[in-house]
C-alpha atoms as a PDB file:
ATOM      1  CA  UNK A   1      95.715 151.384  91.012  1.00  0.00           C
ATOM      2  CA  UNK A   2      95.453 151.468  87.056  1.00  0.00           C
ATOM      3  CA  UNK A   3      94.037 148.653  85.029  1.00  0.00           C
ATOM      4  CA  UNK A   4      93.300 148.048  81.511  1.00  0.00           C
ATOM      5  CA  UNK A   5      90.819 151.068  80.541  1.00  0.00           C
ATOM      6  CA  UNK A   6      93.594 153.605  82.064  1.00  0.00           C
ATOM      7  CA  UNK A   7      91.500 154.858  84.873  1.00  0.00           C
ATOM      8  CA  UNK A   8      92.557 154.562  88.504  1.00  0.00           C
ATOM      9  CA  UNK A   9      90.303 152.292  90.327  1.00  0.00           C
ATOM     10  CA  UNK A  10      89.888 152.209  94.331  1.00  0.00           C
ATOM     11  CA  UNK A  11      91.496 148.879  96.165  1.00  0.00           C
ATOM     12  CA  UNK A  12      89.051 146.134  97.213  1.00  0.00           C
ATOM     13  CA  UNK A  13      90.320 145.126 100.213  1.00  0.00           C
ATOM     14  CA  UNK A  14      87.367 142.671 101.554  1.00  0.00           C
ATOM     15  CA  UNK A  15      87.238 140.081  99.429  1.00  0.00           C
ATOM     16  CA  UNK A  16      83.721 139.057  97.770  1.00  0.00           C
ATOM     17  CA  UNK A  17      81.796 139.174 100.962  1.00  0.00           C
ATOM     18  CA  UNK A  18      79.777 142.339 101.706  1.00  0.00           C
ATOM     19  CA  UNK A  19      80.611 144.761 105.224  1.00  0.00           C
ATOM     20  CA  UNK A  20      77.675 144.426 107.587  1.00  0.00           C
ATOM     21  CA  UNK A  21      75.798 147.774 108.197  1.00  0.00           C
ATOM     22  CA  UNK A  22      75.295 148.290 112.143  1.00  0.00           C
ATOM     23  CA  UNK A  23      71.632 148.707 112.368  1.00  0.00           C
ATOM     24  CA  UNK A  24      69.809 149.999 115.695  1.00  0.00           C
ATOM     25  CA  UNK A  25      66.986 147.313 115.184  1.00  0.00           C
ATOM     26  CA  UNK A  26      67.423 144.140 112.541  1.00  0.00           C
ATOM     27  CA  UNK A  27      65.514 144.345 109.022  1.00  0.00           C
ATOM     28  CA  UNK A  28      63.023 141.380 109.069  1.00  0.00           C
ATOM     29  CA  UNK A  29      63.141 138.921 106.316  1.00  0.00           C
ATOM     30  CA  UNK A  30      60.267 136.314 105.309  1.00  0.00           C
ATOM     31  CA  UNK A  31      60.309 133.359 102.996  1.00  0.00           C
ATOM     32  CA  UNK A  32      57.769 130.684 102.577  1.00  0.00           C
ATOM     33  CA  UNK A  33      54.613 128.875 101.074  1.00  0.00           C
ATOM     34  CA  UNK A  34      50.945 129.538 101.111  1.00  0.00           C
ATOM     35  CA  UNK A  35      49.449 126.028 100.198  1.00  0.00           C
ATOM     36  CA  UNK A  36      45.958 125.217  99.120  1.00  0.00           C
ATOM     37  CA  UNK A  37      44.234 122.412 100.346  1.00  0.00           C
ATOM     38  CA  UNK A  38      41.142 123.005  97.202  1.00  0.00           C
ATOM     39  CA  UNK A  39      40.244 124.412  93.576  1.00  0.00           C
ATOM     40  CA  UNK A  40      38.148 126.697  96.399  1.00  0.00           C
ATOM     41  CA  UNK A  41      41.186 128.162  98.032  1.00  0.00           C
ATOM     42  CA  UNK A  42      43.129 128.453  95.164  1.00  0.00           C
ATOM     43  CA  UNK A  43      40.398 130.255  93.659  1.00  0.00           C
ATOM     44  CA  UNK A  44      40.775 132.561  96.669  1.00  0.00           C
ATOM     45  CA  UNK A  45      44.500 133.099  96.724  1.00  0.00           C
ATOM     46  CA  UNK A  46      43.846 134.371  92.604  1.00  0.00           C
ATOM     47  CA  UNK A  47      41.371 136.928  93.341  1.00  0.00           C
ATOM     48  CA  UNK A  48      42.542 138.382  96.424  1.00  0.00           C
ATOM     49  CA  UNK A  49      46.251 137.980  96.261  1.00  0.00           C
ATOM     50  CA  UNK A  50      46.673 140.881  93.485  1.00  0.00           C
ATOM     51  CA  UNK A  51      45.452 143.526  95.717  1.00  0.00           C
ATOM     52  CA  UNK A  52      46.749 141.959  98.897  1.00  0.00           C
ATOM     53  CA  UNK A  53      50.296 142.302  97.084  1.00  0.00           C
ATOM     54  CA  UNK A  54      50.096 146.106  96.029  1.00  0.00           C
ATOM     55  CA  UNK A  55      48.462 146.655  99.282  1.00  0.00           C
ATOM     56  CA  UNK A  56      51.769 145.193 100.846  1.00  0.00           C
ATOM     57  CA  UNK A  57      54.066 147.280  98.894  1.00  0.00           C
ATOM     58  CA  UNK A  58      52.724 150.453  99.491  1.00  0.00           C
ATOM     59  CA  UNK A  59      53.250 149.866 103.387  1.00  0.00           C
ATOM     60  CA  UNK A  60      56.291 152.678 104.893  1.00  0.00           C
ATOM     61  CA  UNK A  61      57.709 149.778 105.827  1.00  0.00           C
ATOM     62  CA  UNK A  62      57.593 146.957 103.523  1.00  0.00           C
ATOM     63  CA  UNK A  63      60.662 146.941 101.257  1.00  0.00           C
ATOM     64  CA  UNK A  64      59.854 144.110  99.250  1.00  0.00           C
ATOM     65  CA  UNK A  65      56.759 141.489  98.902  1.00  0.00           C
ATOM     66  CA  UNK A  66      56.726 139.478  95.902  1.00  0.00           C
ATOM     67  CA  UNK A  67      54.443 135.847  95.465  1.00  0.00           C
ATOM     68  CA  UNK A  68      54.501 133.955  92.422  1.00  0.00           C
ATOM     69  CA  UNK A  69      52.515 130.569  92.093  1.00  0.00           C
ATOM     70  CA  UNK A  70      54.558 127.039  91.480  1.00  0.00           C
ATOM     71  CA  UNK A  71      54.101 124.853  88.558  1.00  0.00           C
ATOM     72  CA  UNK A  72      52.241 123.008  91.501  1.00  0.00           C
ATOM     73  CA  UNK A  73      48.754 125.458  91.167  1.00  0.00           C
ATOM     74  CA  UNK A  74      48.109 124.708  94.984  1.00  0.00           C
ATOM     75  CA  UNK A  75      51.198 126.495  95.930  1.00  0.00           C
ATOM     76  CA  UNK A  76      52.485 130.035  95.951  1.00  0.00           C
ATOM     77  CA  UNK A  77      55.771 131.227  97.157  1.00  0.00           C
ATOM     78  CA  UNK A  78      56.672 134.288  98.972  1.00  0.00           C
ATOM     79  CA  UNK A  79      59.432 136.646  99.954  1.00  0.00           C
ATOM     80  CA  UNK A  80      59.235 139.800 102.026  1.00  0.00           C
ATOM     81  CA  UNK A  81      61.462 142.208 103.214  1.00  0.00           C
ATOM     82  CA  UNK A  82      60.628 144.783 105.981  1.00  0.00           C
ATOM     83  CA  UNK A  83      62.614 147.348 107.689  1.00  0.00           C
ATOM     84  CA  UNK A  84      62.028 146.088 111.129  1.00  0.00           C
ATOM     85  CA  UNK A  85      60.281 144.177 113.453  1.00  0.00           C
ATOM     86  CA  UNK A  86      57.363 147.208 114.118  1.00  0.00           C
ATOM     87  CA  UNK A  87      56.985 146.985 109.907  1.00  0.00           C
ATOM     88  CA  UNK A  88      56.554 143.443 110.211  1.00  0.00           C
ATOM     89  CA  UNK A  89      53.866 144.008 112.946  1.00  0.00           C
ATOM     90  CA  UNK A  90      52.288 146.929 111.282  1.00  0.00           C
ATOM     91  CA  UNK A  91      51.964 144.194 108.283  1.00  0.00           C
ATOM     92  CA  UNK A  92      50.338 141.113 110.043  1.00  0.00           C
ATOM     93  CA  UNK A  93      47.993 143.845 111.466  1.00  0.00           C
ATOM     94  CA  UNK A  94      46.759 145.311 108.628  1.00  0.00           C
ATOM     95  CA  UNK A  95      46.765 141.596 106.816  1.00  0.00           C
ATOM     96  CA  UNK A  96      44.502 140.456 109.146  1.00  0.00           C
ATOM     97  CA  UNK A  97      42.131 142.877 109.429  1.00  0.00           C
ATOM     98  CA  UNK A  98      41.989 142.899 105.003  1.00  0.00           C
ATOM     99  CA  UNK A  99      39.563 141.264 102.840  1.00  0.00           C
ATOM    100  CA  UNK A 100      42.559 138.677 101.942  1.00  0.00           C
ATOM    101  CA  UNK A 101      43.198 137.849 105.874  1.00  0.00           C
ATOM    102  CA  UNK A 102      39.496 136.955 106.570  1.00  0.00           C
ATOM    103  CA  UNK A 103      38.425 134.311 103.445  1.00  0.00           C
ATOM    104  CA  UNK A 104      42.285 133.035 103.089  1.00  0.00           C
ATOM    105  CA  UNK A 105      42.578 131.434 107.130  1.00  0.00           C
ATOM    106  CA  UNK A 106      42.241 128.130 106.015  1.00  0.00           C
ATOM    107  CA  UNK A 107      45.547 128.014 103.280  1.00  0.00           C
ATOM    108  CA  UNK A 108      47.997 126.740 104.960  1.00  0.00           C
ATOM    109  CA  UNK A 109      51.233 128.964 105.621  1.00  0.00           C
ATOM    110  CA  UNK A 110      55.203 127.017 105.892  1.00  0.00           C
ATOM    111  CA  UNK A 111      57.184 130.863 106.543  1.00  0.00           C
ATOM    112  CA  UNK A 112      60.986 131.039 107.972  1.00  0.00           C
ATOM    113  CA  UNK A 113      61.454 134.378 109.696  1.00  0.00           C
ATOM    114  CA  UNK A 114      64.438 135.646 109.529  1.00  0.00           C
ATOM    115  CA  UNK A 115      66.340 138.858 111.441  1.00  0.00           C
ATOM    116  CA  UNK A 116      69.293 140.522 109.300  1.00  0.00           C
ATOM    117  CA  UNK A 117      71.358 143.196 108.664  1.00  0.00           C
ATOM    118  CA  UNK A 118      72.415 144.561 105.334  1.00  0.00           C
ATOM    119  CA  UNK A 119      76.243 144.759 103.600  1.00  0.00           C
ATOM    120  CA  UNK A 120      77.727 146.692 101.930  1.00  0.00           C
ATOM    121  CA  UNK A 121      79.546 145.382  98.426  1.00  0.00           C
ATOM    122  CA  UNK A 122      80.816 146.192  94.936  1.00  0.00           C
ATOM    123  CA  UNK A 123      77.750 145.959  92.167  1.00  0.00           C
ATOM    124  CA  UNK A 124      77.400 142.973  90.102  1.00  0.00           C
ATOM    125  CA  UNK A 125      75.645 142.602  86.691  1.00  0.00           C
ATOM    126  CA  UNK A 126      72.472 141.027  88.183  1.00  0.00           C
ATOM    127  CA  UNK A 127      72.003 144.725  90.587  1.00  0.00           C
ATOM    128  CA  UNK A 128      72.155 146.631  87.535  1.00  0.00           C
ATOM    129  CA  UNK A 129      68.422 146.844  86.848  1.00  0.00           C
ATOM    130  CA  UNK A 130      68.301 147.511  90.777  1.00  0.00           C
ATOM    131  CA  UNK A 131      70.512 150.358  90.964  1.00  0.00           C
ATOM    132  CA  UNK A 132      68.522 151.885  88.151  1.00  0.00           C
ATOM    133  CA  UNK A 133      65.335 151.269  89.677  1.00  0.00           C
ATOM    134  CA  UNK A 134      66.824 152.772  93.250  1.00  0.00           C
ATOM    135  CA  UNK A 135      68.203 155.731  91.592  1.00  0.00           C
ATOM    136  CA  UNK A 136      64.577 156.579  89.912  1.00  0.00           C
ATOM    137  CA  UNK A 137      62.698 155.909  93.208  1.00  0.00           C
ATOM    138  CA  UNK A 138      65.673 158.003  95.412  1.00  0.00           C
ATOM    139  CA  UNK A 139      65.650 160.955  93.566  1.00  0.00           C
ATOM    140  CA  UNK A 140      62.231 161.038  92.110  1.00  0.00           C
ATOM    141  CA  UNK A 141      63.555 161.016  88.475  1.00  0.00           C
ATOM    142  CA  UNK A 142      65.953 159.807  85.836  1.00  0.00           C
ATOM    143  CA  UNK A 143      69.073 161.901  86.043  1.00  0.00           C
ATOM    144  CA  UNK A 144      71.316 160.328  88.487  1.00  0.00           C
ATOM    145  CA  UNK A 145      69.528 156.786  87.092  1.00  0.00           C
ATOM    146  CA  UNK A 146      71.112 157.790  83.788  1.00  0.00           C
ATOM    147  CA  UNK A 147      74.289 158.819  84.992  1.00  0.00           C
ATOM    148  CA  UNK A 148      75.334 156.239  86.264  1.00  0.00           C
ATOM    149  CA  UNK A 149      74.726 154.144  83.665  1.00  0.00           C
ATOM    150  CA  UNK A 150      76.214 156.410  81.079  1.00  0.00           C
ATOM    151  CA  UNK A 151      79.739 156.257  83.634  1.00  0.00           C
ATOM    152  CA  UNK A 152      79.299 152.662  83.538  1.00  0.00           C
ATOM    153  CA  UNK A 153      79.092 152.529  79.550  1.00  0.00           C
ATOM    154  CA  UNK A 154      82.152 154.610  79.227  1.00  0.00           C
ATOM    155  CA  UNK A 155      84.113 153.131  81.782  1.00  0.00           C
ATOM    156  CA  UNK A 156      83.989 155.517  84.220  1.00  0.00           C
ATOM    157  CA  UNK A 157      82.577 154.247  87.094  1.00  0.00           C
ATOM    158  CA  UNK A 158      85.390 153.511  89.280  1.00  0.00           C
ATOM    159  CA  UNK A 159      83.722 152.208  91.997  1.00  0.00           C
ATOM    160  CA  UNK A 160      79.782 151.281  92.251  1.00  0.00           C
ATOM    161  CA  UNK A 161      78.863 150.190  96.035  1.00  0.00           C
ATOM    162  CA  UNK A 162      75.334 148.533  96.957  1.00  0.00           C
ATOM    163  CA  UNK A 163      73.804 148.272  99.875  1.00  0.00           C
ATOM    164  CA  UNK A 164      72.019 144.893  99.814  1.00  0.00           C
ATOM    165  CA  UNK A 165      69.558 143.327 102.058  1.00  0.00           C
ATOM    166  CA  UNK A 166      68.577 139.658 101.267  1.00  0.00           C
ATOM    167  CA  UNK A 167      68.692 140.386  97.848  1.00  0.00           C
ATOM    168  CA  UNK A 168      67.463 143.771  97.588  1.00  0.00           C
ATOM    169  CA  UNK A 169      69.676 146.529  96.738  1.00  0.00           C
ATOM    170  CA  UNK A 170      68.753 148.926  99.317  1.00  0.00           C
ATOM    171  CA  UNK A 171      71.319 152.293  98.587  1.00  0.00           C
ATOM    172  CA  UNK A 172      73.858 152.965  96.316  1.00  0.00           C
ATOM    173  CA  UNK A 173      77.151 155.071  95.825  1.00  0.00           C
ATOM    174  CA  UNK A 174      79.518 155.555  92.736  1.00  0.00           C
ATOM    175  CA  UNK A 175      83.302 157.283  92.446  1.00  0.00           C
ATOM    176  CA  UNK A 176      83.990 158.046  89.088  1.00  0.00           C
ATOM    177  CA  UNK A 177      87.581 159.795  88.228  1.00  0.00           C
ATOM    178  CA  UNK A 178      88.618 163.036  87.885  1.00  0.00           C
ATOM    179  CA  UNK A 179      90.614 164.769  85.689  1.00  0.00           C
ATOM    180  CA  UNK A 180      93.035 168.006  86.035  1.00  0.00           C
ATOM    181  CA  UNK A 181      96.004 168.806  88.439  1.00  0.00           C
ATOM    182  CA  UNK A 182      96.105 165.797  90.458  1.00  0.00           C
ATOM    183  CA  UNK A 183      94.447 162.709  90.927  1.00  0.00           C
ATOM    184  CA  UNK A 184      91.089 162.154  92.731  1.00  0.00           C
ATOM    185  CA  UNK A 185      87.734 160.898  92.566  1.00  0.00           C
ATOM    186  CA  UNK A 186      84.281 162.115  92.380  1.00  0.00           C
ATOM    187  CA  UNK A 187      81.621 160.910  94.888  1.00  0.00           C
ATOM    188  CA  UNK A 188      77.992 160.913  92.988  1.00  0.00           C
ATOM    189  CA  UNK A 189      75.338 159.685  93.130  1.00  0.00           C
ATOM    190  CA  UNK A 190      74.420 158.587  97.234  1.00  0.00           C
ATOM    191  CA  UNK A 191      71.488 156.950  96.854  1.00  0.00           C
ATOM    192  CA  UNK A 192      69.488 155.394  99.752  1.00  0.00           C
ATOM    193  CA  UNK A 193      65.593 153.956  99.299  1.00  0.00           C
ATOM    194  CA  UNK A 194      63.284 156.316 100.328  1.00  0.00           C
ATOM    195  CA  UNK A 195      61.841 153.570 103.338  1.00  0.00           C
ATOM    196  CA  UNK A 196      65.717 152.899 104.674  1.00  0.00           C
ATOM    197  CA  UNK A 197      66.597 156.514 104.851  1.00  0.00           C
ATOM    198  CA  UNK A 198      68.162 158.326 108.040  1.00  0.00           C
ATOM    199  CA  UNK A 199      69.225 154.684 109.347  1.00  0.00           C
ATOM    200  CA  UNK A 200      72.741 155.160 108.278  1.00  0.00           C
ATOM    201  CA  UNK A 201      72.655 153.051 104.643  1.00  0.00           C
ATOM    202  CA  UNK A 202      74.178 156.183 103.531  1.00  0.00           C
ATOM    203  CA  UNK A 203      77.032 156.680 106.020  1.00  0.00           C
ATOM    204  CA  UNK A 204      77.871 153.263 105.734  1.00  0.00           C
ATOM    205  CA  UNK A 205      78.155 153.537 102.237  1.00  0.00           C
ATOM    206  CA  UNK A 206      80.382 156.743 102.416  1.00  0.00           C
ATOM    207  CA  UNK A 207      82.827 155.367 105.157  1.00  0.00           C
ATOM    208  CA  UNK A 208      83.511 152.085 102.728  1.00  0.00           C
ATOM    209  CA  UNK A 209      83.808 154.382  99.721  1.00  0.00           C
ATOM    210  CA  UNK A 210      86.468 156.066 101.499  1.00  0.00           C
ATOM    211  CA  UNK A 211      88.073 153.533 102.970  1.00  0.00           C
ATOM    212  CA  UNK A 212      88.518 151.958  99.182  1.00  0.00           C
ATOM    213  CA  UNK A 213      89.566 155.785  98.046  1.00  0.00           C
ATOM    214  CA  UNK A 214      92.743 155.100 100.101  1.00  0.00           C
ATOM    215  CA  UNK A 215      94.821 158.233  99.961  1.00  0.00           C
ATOM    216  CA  UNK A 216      93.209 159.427  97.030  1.00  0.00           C
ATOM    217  CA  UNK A 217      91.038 162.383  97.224  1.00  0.00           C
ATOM    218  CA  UNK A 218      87.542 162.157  97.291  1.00  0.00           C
ATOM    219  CA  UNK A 219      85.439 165.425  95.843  1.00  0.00           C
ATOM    220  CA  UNK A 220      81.422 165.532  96.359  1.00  0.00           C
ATOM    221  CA  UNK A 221      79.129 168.084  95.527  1.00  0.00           C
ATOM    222  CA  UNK A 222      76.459 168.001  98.427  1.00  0.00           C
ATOM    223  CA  UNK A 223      75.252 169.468 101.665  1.00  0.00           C
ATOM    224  CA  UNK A 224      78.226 170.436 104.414  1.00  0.00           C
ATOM    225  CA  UNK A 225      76.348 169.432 107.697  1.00  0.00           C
ATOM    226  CA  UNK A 226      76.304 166.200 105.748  1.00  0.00           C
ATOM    227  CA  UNK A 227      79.576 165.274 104.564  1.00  0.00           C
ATOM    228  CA  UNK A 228      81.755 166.807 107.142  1.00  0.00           C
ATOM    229  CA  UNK A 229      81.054 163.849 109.728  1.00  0.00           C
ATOM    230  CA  UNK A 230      83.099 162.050 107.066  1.00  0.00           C
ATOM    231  CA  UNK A 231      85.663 164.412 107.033  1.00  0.00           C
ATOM    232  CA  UNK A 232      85.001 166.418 104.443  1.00  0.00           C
ATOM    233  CA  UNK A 233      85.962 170.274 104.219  1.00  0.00           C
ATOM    234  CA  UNK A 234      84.962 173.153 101.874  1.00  0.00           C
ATOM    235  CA  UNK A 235      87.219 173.126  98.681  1.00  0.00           C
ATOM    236  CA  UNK A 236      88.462 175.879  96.304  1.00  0.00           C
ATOM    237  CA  UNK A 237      89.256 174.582  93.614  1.00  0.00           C
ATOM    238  CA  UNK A 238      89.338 175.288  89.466  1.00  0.00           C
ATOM    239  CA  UNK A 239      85.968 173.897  88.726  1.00  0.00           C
ATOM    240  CA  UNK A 240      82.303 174.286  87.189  1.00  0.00           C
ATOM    241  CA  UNK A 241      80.754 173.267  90.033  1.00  0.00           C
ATOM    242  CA  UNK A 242      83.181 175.456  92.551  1.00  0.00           C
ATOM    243  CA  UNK A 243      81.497 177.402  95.172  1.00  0.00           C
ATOM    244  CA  UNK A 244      80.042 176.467  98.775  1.00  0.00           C
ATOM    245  CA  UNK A 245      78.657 172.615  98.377  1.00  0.00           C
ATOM    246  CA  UNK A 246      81.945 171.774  96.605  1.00  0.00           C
ATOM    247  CA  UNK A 247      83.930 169.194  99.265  1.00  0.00           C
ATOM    248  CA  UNK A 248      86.906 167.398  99.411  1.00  0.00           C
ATOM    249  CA  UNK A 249      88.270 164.505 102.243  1.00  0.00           C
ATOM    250  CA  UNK A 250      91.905 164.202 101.454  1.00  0.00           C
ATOM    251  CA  UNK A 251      94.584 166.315 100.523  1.00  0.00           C
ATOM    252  CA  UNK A 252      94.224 168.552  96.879  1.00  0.00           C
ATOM    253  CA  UNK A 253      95.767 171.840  96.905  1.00  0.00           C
ATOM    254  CA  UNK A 254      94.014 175.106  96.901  1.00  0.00           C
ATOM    255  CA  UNK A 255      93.196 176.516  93.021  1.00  0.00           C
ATOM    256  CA  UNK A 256      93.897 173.128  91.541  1.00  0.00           C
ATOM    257  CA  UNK A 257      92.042 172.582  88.340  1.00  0.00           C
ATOM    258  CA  UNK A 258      89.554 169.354  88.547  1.00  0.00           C
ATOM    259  CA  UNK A 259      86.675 168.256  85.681  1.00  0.00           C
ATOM    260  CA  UNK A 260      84.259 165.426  86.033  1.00  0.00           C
ATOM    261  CA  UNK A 261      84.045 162.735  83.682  1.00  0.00           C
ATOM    262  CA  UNK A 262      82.295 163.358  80.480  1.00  0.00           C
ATOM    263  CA  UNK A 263      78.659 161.327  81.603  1.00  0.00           C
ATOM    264  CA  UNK A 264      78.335 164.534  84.227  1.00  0.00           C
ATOM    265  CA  UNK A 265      78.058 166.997  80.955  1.00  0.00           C
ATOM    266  CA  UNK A 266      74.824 165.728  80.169  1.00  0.00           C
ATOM    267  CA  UNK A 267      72.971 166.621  83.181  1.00  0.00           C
END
């Protein structure tokens, strides 16, 4: 379907809610309080909290772990995202056995645990600085980062799915059009965060794109063992990037001449 900037933009068929993402074992979600009884454990919480934070972060499977204190200084809050149960574990372990576990037993902790499993849903403004941060941290650089914002600024960005998880945008996927013979869209970037990889984010993400895509073909430059569970076949077609990685899931005849959008020029 066409809209107002002239580009053909996938259907949204499900609404505002997100699609779960099947998941062999539930991410693990914590929110809470640590609450200070004394100037002496608040005192505590300030020194060791810091490195008891970026100590948290770098953990495989921590996902997220931010604290901030409340106007009230006695009180800090606290949410945590990890990619399973064994993460969570892993986490209470090495907590307890850390300079912050020992001298911080008598604050008093009011957590909810939570199990969940992430969705998968258009982007909205807030996941913008997300995306970019996900891109960056996927591919170990800026390109794809700045790609998709430069499709977004010209109004090519047909499509931008997340992958969320209690807030945290945990994968990403964009169809932007394409120009030439016939209709069709470009799949690029696939993005997935480095600790949530191989747990079918990804696929999830694909199979929704597609599903939006409709009848209209889908083209993605990427690895064949890959993309062909999603249907996707080798493609000869009239195009820079023609040659072996160069896919298509639909129907787009043989020698038909295709060109990305005008962002993909700049990589």
């Amino acid at each position: 379907m066409s809209c107002a900037c002239g580009h053909h933009h996938p259907r949204h068929d499900h609404g505002g809610e997100g699609v779960p993402i099947a998941l062999v074992r539930p991410m693990i979600a914590l929110t809470g309080r640590l609450i200070c009884s004394d100037t002496a454990q608040m005192m505590t919480a300030l020194s060791l909290l810091p490195d008891h934070v970026a100590l948290s972060r770098a953990e495989p499977g921590c996902l997220r772990f931010d604290i901030w204190q409340d106007d009230d200084p006695m009180i800090w809050h606290l949410s945590e995202l990890f990619t399973d149960a064994d993460a969570f574990a892993a986490h209470q372990a090495r907590t307890g056995a850390s300079e912050w576990g020992r001298q911080s037993t008598g604050i008093e902790r009011d957590f909810d645990r939570r199990e969940i499993r992430p969705t998968v849903r258009p982007e909205q403004v807030p996941d913008v600085h997300a995306i970019d941060a996900l891109l960056r941290d996927a591919f170990d650089g800026g390109d794809e980062a700045r790609l998709v914002a430069e499709l977004r600024r010209q109004g090519d960005l047909s499509l931008s799915l997340v992958a969320e998880a209690a807030g945290t945008v945990i994968g990403h996927l964009a169809l932007s059009p394409l120009t030439g013979d016939a209709e069709a869209f470009a799949l690029a970037p696939l993005a997935v965060a480095p600790k949530m990889q191989r747990l079918g984010i990804g696929g999830a993400l694909v199979h929704e794109a597609l599903g939006r895509a409709g009848k209209t073909p889908v083209l993605v430059l990427g690895d064949p063992a890959y993309y062909s569970r999603f249907g996707f076949v080798p493609a000869e077609l009239n195009s820079p990037y023609a040659g072996p990685h160069l896919q298509v899931h639909g129907e787009l005849a043989s020698g038909s001449v295709i060109r990305h959008a005008g962002a993909f020029a700049a990589l």
